[in-house]
N, C-alpha and C. Protein backbone atom coordinates (compact mmCIF):
# COMPACT_ATOMS: atom_id res chain seq x y z
N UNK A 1 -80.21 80.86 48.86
CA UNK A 1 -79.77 79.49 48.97
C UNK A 1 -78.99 79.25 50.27
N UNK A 2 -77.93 80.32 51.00
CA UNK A 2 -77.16 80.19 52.22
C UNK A 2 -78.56 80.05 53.00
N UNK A 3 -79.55 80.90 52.98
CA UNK A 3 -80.43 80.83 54.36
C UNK A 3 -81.20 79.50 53.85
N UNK A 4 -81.21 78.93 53.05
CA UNK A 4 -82.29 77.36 52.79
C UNK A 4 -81.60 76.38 54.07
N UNK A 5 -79.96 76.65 53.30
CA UNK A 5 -78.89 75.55 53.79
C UNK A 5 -78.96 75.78 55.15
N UNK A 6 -79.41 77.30 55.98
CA UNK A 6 -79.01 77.28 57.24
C UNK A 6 -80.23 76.80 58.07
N UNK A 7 -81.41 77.06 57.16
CA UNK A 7 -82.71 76.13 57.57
C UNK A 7 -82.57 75.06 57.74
N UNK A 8 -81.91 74.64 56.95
CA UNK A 8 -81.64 72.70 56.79
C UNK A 8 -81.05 72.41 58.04
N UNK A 9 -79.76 72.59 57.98
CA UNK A 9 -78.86 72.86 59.55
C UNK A 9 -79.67 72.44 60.82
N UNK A 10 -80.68 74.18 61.26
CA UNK A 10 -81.00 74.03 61.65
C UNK A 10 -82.04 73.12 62.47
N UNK A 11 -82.64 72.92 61.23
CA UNK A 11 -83.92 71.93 61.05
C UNK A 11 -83.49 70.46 61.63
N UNK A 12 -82.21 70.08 61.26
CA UNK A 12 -81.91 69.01 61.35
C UNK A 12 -81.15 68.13 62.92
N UNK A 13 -80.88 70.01 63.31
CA UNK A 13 -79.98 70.20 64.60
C UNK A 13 -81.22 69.38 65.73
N UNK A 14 -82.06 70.41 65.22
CA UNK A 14 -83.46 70.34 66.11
C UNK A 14 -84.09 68.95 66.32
N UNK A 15 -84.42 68.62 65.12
CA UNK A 15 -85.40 67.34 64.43
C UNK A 15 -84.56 66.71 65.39
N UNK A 16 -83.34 66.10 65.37
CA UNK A 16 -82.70 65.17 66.11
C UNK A 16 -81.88 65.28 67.35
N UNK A 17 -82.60 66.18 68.08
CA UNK A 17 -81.65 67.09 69.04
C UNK A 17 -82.14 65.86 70.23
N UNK A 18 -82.95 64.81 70.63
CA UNK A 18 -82.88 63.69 71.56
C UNK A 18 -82.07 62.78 71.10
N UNK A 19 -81.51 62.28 69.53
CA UNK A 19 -80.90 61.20 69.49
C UNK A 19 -79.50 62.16 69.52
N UNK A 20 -78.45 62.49 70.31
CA UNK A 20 -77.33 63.11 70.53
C UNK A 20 -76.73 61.74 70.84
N UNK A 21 -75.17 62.17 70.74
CA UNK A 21 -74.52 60.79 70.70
C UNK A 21 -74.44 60.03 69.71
N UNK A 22 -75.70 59.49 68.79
CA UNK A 22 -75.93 58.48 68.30
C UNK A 22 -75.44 58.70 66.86
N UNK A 23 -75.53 57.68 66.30
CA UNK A 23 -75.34 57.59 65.07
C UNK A 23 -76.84 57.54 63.81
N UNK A 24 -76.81 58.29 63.06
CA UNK A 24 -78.16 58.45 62.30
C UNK A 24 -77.83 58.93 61.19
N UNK A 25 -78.85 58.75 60.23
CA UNK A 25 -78.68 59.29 58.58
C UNK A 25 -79.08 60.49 58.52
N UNK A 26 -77.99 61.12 58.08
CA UNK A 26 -78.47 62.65 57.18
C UNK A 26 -79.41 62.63 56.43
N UNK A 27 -80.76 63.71 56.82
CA UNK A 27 -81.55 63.20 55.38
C UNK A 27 -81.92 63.95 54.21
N UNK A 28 -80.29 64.63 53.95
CA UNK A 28 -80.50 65.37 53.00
C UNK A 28 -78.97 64.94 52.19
N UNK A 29 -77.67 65.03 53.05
CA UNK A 29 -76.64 64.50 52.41
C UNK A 29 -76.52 63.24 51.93
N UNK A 30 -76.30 63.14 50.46
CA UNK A 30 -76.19 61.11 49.77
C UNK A 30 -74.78 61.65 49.69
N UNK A 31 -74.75 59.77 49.90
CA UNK A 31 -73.30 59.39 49.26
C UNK A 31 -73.67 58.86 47.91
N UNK A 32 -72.56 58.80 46.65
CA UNK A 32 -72.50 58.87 45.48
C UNK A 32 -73.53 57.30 45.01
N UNK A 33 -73.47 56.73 45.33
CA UNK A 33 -74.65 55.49 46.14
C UNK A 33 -75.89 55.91 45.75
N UNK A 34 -76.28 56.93 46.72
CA UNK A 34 -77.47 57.70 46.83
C UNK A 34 -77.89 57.35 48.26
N UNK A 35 -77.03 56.49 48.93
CA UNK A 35 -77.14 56.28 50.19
C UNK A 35 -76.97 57.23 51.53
N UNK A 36 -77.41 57.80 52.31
CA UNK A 36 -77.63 58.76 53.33
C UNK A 36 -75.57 59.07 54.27
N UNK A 37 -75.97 59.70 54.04
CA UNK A 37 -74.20 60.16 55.20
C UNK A 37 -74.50 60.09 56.33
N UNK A 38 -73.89 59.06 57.01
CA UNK A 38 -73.41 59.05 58.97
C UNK A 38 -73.24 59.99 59.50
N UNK A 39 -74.15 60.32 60.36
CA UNK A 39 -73.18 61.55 61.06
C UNK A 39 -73.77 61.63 62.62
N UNK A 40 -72.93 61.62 63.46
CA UNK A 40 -73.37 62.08 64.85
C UNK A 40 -73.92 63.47 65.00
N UNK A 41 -74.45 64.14 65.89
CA UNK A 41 -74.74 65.12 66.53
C UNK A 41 -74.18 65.34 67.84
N UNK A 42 -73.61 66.74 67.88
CA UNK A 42 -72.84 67.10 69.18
C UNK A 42 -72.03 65.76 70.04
N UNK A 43 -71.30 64.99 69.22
CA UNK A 43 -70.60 63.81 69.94
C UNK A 43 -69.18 64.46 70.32
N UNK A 44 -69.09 64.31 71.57
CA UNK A 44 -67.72 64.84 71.99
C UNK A 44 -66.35 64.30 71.49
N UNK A 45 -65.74 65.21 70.83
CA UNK A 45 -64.13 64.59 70.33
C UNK A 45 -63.17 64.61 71.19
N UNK A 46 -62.48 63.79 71.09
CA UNK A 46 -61.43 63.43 71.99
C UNK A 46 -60.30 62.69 71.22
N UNK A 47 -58.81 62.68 70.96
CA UNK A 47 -57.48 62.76 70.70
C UNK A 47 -57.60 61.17 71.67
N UNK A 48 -56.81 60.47 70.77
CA UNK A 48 -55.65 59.60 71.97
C UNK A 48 -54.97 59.82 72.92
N UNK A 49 -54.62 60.68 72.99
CA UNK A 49 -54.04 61.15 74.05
C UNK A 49 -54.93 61.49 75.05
N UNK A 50 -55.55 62.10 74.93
CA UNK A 50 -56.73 62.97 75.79
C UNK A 50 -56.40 63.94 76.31
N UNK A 51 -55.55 64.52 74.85
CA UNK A 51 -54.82 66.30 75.10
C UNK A 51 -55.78 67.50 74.40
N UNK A 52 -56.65 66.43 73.48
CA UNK A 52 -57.54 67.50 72.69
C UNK A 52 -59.22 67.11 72.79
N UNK A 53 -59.82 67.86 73.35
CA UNK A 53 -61.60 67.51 73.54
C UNK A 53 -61.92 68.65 73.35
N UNK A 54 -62.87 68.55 72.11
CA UNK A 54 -64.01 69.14 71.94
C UNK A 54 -65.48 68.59 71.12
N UNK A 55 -66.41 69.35 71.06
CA UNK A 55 -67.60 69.46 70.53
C UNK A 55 -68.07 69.63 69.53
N UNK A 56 -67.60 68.93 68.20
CA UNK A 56 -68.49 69.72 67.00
C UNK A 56 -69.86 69.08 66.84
N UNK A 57 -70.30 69.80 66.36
CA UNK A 57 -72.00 70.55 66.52
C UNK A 57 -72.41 69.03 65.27
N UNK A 58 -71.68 68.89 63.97
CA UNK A 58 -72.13 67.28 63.56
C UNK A 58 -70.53 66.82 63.06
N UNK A 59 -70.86 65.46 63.57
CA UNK A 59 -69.61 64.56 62.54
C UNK A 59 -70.41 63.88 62.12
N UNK A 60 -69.28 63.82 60.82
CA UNK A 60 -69.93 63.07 59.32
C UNK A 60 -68.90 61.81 59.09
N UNK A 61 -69.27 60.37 58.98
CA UNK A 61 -68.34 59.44 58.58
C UNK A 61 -69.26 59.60 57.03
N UNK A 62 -68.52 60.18 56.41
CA UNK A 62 -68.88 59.68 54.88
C UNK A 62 -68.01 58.57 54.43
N UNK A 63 -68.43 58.06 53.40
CA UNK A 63 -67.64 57.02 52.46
C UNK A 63 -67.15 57.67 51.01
N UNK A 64 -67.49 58.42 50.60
CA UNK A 64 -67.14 58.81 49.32
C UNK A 64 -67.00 60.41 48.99
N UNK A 65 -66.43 60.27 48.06
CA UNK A 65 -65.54 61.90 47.79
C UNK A 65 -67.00 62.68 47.14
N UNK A 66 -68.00 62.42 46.84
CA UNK A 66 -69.03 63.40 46.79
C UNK A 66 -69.35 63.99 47.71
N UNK A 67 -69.65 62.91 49.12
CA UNK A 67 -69.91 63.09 50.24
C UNK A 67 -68.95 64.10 51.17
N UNK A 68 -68.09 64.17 50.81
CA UNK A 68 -67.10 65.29 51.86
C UNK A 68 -67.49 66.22 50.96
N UNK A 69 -67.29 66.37 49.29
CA UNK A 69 -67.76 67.69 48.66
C UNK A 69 -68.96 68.43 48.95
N UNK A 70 -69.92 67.91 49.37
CA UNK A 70 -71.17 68.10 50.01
C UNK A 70 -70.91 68.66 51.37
N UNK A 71 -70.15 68.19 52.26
CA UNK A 71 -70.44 68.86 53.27
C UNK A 71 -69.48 69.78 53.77
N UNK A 72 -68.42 69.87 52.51
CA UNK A 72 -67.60 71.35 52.59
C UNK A 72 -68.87 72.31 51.68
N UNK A 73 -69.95 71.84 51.27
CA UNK A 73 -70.45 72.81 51.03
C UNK A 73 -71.96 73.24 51.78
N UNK A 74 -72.01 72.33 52.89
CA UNK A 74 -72.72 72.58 54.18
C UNK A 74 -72.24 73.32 54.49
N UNK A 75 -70.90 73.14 55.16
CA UNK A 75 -69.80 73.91 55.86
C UNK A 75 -70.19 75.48 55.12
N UNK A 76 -69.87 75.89 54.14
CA UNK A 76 -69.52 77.19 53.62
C UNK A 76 -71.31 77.81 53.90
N UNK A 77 -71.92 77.11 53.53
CA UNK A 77 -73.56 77.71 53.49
C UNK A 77 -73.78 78.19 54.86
N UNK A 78 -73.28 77.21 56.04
CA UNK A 78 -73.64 77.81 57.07
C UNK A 78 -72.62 78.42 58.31
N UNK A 79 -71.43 78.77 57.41
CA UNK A 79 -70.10 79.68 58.14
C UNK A 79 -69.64 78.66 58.89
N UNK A 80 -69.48 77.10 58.45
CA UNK A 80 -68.87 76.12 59.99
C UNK A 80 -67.53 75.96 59.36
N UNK A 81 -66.49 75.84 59.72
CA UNK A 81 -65.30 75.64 59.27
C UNK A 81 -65.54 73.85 59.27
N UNK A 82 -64.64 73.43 58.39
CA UNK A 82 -64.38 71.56 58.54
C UNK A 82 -62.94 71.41 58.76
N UNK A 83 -63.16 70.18 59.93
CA UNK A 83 -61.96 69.52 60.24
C UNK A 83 -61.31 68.11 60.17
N UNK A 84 -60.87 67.33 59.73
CA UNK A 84 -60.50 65.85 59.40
C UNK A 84 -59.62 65.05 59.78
N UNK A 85 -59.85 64.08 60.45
CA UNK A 85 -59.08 63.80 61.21
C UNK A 85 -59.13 61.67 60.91
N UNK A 86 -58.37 60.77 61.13
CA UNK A 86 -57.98 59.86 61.23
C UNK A 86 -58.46 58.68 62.44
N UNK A 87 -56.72 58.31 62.60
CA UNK A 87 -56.70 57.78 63.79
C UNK A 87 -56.62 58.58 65.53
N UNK A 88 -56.32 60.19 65.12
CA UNK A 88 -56.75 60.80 65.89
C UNK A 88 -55.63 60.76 67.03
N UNK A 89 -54.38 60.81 66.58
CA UNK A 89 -52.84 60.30 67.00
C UNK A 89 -52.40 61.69 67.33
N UNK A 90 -52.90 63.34 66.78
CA UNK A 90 -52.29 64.01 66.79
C UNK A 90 -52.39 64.95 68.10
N UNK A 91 -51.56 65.53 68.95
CA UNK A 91 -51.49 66.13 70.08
C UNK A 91 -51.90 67.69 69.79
N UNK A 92 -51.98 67.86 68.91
CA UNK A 92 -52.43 69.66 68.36
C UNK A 92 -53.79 69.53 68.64
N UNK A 93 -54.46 70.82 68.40
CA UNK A 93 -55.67 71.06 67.65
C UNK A 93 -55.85 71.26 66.61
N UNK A 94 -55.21 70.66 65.69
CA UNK A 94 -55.65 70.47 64.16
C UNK A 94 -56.97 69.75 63.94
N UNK A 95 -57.20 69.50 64.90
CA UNK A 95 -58.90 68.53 65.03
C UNK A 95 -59.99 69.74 64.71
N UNK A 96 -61.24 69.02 65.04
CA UNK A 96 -62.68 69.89 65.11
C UNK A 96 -62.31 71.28 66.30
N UNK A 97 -63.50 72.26 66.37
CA UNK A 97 -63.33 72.93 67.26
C UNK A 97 -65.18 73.01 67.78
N UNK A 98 -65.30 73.37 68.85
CA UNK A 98 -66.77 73.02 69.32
C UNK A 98 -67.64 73.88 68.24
N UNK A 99 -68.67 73.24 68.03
CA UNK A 99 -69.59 73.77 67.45
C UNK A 99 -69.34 74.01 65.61
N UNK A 100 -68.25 73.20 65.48
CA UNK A 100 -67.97 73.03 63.75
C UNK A 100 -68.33 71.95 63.62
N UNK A 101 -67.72 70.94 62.40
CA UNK A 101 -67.80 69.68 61.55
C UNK A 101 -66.79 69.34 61.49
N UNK A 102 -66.66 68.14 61.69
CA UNK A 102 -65.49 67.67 61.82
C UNK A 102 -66.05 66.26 60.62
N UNK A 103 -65.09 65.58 60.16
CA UNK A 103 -65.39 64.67 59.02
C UNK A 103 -64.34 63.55 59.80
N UNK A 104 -64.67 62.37 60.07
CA UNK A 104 -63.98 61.32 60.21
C UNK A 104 -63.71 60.61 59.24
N UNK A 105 -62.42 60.23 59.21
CA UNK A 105 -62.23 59.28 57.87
C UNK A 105 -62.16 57.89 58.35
N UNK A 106 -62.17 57.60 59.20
CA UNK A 106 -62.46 55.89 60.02
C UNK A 106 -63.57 55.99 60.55
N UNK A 107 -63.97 54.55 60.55
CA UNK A 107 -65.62 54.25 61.34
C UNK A 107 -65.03 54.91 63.14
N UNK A 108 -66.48 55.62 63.73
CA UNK A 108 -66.44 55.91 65.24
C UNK A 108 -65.72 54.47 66.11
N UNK A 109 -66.56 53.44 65.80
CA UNK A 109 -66.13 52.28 66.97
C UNK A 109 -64.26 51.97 66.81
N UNK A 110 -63.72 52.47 65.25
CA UNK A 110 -62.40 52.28 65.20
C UNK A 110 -61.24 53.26 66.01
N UNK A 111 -61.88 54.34 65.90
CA UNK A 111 -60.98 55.24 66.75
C UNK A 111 -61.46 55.57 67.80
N UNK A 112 -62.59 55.28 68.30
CA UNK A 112 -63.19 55.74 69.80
C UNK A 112 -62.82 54.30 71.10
N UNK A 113 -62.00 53.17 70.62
CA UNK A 113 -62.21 52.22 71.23
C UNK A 113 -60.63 51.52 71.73
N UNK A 114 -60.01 51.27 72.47
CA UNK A 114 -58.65 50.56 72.37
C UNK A 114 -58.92 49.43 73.18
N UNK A 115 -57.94 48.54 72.90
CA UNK A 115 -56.75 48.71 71.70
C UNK A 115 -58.12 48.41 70.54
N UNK A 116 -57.17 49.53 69.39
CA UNK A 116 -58.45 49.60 68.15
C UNK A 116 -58.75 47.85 67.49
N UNK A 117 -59.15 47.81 66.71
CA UNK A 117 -60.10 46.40 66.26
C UNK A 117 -59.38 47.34 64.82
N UNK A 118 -58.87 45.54 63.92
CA UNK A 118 -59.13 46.20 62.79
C UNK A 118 -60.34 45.46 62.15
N UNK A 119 -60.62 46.13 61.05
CA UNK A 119 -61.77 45.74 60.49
C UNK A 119 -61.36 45.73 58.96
N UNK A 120 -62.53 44.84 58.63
CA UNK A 120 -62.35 44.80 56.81
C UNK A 120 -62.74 45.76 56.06
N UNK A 121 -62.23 45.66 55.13
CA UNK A 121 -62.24 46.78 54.11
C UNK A 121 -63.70 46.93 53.71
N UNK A 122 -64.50 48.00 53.51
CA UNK A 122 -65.91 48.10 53.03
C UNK A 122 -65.70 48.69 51.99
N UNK A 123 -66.11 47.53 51.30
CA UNK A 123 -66.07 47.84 49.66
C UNK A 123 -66.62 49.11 49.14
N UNK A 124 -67.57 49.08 49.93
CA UNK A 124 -68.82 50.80 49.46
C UNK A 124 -68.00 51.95 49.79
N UNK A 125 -66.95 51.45 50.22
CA UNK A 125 -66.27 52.96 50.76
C UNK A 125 -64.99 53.14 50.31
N UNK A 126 -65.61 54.40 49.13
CA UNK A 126 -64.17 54.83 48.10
C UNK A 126 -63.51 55.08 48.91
N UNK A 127 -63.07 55.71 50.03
CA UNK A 127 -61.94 56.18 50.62
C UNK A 127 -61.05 55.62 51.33
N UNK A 128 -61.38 54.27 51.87
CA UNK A 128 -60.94 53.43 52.07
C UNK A 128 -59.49 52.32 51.40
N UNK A 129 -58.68 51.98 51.68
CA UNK A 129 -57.55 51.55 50.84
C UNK A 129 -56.79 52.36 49.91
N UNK A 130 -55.96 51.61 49.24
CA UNK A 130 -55.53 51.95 47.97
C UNK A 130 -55.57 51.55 46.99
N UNK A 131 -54.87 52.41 45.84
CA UNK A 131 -55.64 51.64 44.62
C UNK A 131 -54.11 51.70 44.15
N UNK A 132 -53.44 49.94 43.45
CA UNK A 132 -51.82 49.83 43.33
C UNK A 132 -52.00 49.89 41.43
């Protein structure tokens, strides 16, 4: 089952290795939906500051807590560590490291852009808000 998952990986690295940068559907990870997980390929990370840049190999904007359970279990199938990160405020490397997964918990255009935009709440997305 580890070598299926590292086929998949691979397969998927490959299959979409011209759309880099971009944003595209996983087509194997659903969100609880049954709807496909966001994820870039090799999109360069970068800190607010612009004290921390690196490379992980995919980011995933999921919306829902199946969806990160899923790809901590990408992660383990194919030895990538996961990293999670925000507004992306922090001066460490507690971030991604090249060639891992990194999981965003805000949309790309929100933290890749200043001054940030806020945006409305997307209902489809458990992780989003709170619940009083």
């Amino acid at each position: 089952d580890k070598n299926n998952d590292k086929n998949i990986i691979n397969n998927i690295t490959n299959k979409f290795n011209e759309f880099k940068c971009k944003l595209i559907n996983h087509e194997f990870l659903k969100e609880s939906d049954n709807e496909p997980v966001l994820m870039l390929l090799n999109e360069q990370f970068q800190n607010w500051g612009q004290t921390v840049s690196n490379k992980p190999s995919l980011t995933f904007i999921p919306r829902t807590k199946k969806a990160i359970c899923d790809i901590v279990k990408l992660a383990n199938a194919t030895n990538k560590r996961v990293r999670a990160g925000g507004y992306r405020h922090s001066w460490s490397s507690v971030f991604s490291e090249d060639d891992q997964i990194f999981i965003s918990m805000l949309p790309i255009k929100t933290v890749t852009q200043l001054p940030t935009q806020h945006y409305d709440l997307d209902l489809k997305n458990e992780l989003e808000g709170i619940e009083i």
